[in-house]
C-alpha atoms as a PDB file:
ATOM      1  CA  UNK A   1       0.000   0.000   0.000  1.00  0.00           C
ATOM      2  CA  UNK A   2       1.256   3.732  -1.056  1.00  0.00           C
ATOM      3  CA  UNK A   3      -0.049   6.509   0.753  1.00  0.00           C
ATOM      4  CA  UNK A   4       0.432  10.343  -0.036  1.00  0.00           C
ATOM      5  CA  UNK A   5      -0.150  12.495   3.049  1.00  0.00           C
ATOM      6  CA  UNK A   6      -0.671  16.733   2.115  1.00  0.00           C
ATOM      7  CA  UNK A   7      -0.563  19.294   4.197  1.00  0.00           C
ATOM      8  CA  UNK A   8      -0.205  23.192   4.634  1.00  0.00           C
ATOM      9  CA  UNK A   9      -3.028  24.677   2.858  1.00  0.00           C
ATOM     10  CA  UNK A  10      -5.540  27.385   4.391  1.00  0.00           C
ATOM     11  CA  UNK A  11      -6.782  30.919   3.887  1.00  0.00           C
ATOM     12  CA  UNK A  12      -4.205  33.592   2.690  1.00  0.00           C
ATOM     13  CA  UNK A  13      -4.929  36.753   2.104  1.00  0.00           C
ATOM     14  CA  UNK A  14      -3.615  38.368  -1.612  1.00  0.00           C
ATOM     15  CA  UNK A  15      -0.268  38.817  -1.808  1.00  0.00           C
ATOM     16  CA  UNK A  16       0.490  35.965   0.798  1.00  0.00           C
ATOM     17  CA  UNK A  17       2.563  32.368   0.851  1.00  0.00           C
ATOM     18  CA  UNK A  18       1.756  29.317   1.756  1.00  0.00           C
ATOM     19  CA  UNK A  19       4.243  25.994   1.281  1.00  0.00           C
ATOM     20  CA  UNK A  20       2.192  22.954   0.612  1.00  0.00           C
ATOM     21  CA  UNK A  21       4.578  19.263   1.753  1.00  0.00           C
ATOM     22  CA  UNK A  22       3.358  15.864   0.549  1.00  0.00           C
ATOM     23  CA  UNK A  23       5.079  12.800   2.104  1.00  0.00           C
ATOM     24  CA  UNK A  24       4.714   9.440   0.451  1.00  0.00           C
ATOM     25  CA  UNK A  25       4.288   6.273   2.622  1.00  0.00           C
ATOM     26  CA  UNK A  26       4.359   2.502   2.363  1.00  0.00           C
ATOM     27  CA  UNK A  27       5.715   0.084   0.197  1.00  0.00           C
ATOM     28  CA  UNK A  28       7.678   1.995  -1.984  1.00  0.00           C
ATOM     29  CA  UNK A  29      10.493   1.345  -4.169  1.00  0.00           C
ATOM     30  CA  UNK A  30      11.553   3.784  -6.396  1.00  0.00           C
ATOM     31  CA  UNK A  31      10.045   7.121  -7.161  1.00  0.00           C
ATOM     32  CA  UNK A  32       9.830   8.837 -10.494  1.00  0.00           C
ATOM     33  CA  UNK A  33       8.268  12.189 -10.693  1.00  0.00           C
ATOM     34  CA  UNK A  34       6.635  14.171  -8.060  1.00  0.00           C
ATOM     35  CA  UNK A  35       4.095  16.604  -8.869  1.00  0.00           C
ATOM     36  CA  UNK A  36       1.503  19.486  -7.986  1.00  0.00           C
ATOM     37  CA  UNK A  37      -2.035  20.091  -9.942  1.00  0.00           C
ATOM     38  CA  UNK A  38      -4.916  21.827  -8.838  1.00  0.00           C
ATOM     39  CA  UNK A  39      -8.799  22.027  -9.356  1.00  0.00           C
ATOM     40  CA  UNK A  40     -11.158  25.094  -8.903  1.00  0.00           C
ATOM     41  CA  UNK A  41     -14.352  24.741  -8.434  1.00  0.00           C
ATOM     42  CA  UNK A  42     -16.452  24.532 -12.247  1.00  0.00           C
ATOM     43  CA  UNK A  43     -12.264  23.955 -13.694  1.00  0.00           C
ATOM     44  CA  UNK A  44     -10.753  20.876 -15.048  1.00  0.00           C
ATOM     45  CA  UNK A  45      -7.816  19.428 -12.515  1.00  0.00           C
ATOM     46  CA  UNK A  46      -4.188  21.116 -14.083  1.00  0.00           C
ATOM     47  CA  UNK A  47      -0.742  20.531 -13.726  1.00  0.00           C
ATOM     48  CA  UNK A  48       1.017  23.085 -11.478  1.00  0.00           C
ATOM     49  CA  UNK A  49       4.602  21.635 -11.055  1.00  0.00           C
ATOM     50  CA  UNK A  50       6.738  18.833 -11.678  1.00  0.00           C
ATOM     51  CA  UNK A  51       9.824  17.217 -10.448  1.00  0.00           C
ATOM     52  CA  UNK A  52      11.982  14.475 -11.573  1.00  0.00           C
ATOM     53  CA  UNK A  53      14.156  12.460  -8.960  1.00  0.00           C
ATOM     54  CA  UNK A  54      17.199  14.159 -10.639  1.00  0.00           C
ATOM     55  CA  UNK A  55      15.364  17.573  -9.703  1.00  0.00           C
ATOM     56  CA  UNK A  56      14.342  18.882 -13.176  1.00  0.00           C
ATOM     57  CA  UNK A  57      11.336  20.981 -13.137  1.00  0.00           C
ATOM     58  CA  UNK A  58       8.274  22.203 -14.572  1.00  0.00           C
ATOM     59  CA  UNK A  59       6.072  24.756 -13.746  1.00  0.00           C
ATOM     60  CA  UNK A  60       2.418  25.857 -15.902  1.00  0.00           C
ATOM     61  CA  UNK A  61       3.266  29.546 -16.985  1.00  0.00           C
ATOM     62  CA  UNK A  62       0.935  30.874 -14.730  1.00  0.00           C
ATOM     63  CA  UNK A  63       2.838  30.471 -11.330  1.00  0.00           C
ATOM     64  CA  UNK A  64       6.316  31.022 -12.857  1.00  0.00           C
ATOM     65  CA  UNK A  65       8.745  33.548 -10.634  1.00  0.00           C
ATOM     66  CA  UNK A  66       6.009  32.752  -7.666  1.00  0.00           C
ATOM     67  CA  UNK A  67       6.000  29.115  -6.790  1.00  0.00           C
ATOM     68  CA  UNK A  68       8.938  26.943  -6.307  1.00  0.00           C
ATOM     69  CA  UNK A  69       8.533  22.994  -6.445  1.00  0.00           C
ATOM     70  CA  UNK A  70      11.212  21.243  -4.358  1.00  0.00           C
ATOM     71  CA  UNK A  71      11.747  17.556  -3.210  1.00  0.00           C
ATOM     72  CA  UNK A  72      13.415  15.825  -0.174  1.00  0.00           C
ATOM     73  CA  UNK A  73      14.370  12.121  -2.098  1.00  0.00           C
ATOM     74  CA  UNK A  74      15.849  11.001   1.619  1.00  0.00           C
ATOM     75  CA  UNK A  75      11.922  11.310   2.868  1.00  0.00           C
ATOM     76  CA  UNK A  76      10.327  10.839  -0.478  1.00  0.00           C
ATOM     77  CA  UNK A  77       8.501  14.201   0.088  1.00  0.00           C
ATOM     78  CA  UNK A  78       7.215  16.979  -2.231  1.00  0.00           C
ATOM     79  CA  UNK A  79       7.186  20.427  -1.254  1.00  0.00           C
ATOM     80  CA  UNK A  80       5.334  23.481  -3.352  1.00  0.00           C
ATOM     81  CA  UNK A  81       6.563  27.027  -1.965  1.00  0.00           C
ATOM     82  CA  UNK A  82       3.799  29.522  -3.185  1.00  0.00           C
ATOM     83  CA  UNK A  83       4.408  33.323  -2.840  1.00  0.00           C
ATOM     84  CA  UNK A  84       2.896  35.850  -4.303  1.00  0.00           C
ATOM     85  CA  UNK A  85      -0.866  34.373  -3.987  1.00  0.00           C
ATOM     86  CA  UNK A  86      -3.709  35.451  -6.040  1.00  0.00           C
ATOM     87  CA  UNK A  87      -7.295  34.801  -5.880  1.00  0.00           C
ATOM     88  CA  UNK A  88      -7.122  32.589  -9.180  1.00  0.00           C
ATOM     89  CA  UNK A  89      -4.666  30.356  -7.277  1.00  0.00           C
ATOM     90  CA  UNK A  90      -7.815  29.415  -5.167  1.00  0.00           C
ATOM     91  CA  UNK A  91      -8.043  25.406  -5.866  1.00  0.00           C
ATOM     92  CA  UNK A  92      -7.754  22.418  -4.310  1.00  0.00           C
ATOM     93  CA  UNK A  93      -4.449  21.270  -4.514  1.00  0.00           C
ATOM     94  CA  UNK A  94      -3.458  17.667  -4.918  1.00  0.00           C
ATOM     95  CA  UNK A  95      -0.261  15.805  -4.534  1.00  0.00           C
ATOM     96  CA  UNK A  96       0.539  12.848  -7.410  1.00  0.00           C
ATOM     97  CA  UNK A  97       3.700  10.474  -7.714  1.00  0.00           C
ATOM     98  CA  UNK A  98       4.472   8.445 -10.353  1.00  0.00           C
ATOM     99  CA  UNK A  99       6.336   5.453  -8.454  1.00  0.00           C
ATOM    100  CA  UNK A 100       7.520   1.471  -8.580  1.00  0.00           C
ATOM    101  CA  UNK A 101       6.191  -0.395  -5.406  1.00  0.00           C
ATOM    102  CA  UNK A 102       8.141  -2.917  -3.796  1.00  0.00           C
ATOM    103  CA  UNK A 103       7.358  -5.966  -5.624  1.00  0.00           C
ATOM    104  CA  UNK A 104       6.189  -3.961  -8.776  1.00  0.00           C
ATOM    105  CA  UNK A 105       7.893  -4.102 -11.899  1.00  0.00           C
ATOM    106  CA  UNK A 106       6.217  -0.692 -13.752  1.00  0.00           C
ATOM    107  CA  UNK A 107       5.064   2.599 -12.638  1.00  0.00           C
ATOM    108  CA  UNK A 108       2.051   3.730 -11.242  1.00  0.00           C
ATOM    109  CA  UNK A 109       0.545   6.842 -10.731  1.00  0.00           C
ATOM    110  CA  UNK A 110      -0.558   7.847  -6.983  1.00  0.00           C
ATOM    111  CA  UNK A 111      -2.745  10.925  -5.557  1.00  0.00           C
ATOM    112  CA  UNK A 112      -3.477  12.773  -2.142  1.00  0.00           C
ATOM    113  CA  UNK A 113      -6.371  13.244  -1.280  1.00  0.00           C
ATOM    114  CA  UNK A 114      -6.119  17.193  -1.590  1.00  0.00           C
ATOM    115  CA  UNK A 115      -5.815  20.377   0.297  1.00  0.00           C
ATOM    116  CA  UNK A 116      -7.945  23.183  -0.518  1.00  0.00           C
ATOM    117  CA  UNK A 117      -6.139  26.420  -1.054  1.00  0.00           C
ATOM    118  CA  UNK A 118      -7.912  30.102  -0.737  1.00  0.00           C
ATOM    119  CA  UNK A 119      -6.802  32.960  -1.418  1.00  0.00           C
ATOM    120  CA  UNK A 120      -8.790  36.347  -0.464  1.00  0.00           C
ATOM    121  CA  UNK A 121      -8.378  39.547  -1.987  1.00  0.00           C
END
């Protein structure tokens, strides 16, 4: 069993941070990419960030220069640093890694089960 375990979201006012962590539990043997996407309400789910074990990244052009994606391999844990909030950051915010399980010979994709993000203005 894989588990992914968010935390940090809440209510920031404009202008604000928040840093979102997402720790992945259980039987796991490897892990590929680690990642942030978000839903708002009436909005498809969309990719935020991205990071690769070797620490490559990828950010949507819409948080670019504001949030920073960031990964602790030793604790197989995500992090998403978010500065410069705006109300159209307000989402729920989910955590996904693509990973091999113990016992596993391919890749599968895990989620968290979300935090919800809002941001006031």
């Amino acid at each position: 069993q894989v588990q992914l375990v968010e935390s940090g979201g809440g209510l920031v006012q404009t202008g604000g941070s928040l840093r979102l962590s997402c720790a992945a539990s259980g039987s796991i043997f490897s892990i590929n990419t680690m990642g942030w996407y978000r839903q708002a309400p009436g909005k498809q789910r969309e990719l935020v960030a991205t990071i690769t074990s070797g620490g490559s990244t990828n950010y949507v052009d819409s948080v670019k220069g504001r949030f920073t994606i960031s990964r602790d391999n030793a604790k197989n844990t995500v992090y998403l640093d978010m500065n410069s909030l705006e109300p159209e950051d307000t989402a729920v915010y989910y955590c996904n890694a693509v990973l091999r399980a113990q016992r596993s010979s391919y890749l599968t994709s895990y989620w968290g089960q979300g935090t919800q993000v809002t941001v006031s203005s």
